[in-house]
Protein backbone atom coordinates (compact mmCIF):
# COMPACT_ATOMS: atom_id res chain seq x y z
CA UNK A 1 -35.55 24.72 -9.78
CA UNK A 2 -36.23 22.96 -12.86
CA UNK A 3 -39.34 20.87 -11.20
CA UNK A 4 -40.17 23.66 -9.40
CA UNK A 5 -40.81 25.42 -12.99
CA UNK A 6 -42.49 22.46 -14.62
CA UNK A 7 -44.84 22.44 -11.74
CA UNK A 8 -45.38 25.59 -12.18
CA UNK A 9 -46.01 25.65 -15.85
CA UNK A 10 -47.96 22.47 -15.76
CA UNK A 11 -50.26 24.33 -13.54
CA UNK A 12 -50.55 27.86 -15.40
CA UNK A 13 -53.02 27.44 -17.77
CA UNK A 14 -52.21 30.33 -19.85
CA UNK A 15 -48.23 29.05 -20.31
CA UNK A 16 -47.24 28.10 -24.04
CA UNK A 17 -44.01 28.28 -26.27
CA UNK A 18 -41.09 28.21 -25.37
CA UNK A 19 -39.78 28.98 -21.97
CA UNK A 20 -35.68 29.50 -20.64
CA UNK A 21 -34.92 28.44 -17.21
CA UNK A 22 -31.91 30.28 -15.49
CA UNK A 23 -31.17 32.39 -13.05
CA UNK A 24 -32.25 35.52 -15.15
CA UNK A 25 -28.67 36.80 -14.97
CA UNK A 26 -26.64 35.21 -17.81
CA UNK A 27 -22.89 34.91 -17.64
CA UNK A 28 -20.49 32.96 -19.77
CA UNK A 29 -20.10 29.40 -19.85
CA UNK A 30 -16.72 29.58 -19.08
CA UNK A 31 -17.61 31.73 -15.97
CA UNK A 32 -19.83 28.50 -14.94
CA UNK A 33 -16.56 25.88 -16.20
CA UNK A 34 -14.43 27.81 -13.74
CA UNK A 35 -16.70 28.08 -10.85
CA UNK A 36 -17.01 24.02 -11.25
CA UNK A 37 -13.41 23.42 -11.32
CA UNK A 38 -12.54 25.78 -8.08
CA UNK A 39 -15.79 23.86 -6.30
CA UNK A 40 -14.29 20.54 -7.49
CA UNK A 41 -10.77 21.39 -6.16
CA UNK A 42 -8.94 21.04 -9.62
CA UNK A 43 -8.98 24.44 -11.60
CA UNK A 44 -6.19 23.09 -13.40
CA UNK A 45 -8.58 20.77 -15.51
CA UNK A 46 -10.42 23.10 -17.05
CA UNK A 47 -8.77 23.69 -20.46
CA UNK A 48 -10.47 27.52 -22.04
CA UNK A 49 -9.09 28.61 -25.29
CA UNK A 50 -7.71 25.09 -26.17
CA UNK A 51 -10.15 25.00 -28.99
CA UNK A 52 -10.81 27.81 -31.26
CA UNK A 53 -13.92 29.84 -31.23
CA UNK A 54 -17.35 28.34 -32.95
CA UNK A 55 -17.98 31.82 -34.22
CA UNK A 56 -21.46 31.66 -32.71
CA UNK A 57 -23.21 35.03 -31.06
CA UNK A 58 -25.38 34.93 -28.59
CA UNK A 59 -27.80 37.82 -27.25
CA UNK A 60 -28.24 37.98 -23.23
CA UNK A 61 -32.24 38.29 -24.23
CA UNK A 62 -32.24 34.84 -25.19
CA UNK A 63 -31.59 33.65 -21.58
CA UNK A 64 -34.63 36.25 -20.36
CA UNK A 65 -36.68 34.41 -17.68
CA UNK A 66 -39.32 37.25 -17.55
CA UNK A 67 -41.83 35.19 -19.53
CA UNK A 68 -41.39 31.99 -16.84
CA UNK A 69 -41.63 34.79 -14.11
CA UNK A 70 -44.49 37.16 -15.27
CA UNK A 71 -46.24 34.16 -16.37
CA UNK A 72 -45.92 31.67 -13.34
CA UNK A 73 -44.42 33.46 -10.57
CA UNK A 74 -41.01 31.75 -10.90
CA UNK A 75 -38.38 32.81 -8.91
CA UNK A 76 -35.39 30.99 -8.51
CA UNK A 77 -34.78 28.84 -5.39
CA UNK A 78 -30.98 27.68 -5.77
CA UNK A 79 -27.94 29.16 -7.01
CA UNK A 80 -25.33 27.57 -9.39
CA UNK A 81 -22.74 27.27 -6.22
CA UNK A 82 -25.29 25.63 -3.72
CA UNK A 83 -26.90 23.22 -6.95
CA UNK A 84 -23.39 22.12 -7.76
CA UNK A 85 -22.26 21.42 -4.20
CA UNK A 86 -25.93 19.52 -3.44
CA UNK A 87 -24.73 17.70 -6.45
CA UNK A 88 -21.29 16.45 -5.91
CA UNK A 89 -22.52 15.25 -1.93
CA UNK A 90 -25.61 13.87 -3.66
CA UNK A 91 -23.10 11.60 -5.96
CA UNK A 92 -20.75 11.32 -2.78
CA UNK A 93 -23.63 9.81 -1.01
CA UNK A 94 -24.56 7.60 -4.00
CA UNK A 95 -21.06 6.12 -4.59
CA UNK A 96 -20.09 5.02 -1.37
């Protein structure tokens, strides 16, 4: 997805700024930490709350893909699961 977007903005000449590339539906990182360490078979590894909070807010509209979308025609191709699982058979593949 993320060459897929820099084709597209490469292409689109109206596209400046600043652009986020996601899914469009944010969630927390430690939603995304746990989904990695049931995929990887060790949930056990991932440590949340060992470390205290950074105190830092975030607003969902900062992760808003609307401007890629409206101004490129983005749409996303593959989801977290399938990009994580292409990844570990990818490095499977690699290390062998």
């Amino acid at each position: 997805d993320l060459v897929y977007a820099a084709y597209l903005l490469g292409k689109t000449k109206e596209c400046t700024g600043e652009y986020y590339l996601g899914s469009g539906s944010p969630r927390p990182l430690c939603d995304y930490l746990l989904e990695v360490g049931k995929i990887m078979g060790k949930p056990d590894k991932i440590k949340l709350g060992v470390r205290a909070d950074d105190g830092l807010k975030y607003e969902e509209s900062w992760y808003s893909t609307e401007k890629l979308t409206s101004q490129t025609g983005f749409e996303v191709r593959v989801g977290f699961e399938e990009g994580l699982n292409r990844t570990i058979e990818w490095r499977n593949k690699e290390c062998r």
